[in-house]
N, C-alpha and C. Protein backbone atom coordinates (compact mmCIF):
# COMPACT_ATOMS: atom_id res chain seq x y z
N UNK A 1 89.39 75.56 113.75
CA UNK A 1 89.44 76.42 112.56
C UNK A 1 89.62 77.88 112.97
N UNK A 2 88.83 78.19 114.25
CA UNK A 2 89.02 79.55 114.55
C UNK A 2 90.45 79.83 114.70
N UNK A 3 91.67 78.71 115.65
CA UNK A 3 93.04 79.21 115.82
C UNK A 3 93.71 79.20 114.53
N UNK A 4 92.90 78.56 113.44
CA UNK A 4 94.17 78.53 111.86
C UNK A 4 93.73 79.85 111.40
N UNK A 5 92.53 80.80 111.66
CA UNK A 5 92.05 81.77 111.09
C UNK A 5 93.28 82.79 111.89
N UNK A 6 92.84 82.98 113.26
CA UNK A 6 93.44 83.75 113.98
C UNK A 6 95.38 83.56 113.35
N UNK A 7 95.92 82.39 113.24
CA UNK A 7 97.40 82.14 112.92
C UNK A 7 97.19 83.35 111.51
N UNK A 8 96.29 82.69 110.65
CA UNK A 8 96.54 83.63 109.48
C UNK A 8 96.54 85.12 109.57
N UNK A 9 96.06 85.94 110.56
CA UNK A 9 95.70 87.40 110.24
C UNK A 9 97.11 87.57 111.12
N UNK A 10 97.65 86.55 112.15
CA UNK A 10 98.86 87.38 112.48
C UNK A 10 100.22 87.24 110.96
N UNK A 11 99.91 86.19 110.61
CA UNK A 11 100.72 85.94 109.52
C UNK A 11 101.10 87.14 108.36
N UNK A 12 99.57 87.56 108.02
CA UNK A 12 99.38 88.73 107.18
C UNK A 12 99.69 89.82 107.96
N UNK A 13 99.31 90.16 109.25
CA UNK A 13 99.60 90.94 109.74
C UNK A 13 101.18 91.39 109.89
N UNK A 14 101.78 90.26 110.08
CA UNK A 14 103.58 90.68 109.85
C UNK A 14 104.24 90.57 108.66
N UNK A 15 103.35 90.01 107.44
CA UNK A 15 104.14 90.22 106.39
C UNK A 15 103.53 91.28 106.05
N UNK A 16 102.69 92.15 106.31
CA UNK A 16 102.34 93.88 106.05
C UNK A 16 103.31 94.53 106.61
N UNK A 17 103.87 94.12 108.19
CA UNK A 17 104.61 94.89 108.70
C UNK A 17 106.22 94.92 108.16
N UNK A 18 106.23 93.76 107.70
CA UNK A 18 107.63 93.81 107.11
C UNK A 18 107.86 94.11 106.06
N UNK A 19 106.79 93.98 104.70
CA UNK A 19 106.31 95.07 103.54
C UNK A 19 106.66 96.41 103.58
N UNK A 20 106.13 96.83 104.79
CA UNK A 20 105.97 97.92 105.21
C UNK A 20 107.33 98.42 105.16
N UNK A 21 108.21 97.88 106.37
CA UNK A 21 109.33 98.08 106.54
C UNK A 21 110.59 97.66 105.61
N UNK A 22 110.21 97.06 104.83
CA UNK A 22 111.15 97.15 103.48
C UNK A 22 111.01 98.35 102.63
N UNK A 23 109.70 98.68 101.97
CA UNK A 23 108.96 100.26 101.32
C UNK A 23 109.85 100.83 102.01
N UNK A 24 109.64 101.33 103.18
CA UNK A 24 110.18 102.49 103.68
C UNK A 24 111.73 101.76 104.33
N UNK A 25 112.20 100.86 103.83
CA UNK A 25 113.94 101.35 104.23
C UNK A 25 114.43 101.63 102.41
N UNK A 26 113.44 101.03 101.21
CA UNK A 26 114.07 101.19 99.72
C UNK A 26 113.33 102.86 99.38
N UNK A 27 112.02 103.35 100.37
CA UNK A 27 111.64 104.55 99.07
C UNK A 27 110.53 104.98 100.43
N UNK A 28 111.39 105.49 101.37
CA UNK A 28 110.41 106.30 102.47
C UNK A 28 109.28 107.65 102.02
N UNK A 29 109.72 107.81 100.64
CA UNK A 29 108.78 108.73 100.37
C UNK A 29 107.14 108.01 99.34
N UNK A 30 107.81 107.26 99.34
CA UNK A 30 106.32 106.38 98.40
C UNK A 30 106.01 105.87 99.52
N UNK A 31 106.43 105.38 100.80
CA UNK A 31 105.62 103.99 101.87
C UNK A 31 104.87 105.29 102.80
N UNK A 32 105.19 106.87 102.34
CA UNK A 32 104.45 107.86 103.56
C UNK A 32 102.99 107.75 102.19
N UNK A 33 103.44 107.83 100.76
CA UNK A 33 102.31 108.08 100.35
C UNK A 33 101.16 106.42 100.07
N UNK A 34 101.93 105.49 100.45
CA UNK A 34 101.12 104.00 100.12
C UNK A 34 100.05 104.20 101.27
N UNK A 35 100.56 104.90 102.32
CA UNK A 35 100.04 104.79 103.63
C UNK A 35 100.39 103.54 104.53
């Protein structure tokens, strides 16, 4: 259970990063203020 936990936070962890990186390629000035 601990490695399905750990799978999940990288999971979330790259769909933040790619969130991320969508915000700021459609509206770089809202993804400086989303933080």
């Amino acid at each position: 259970m601990g490695q399905a936990a750990s799978q999940g936070e990288h999971l979330e962890d790259a769909f933040m990063r790619t969130l991320g990186l969508q915000i700021q390629h459609l509206a770089p000035g809202e993804a400086v203020v989303a933080g």
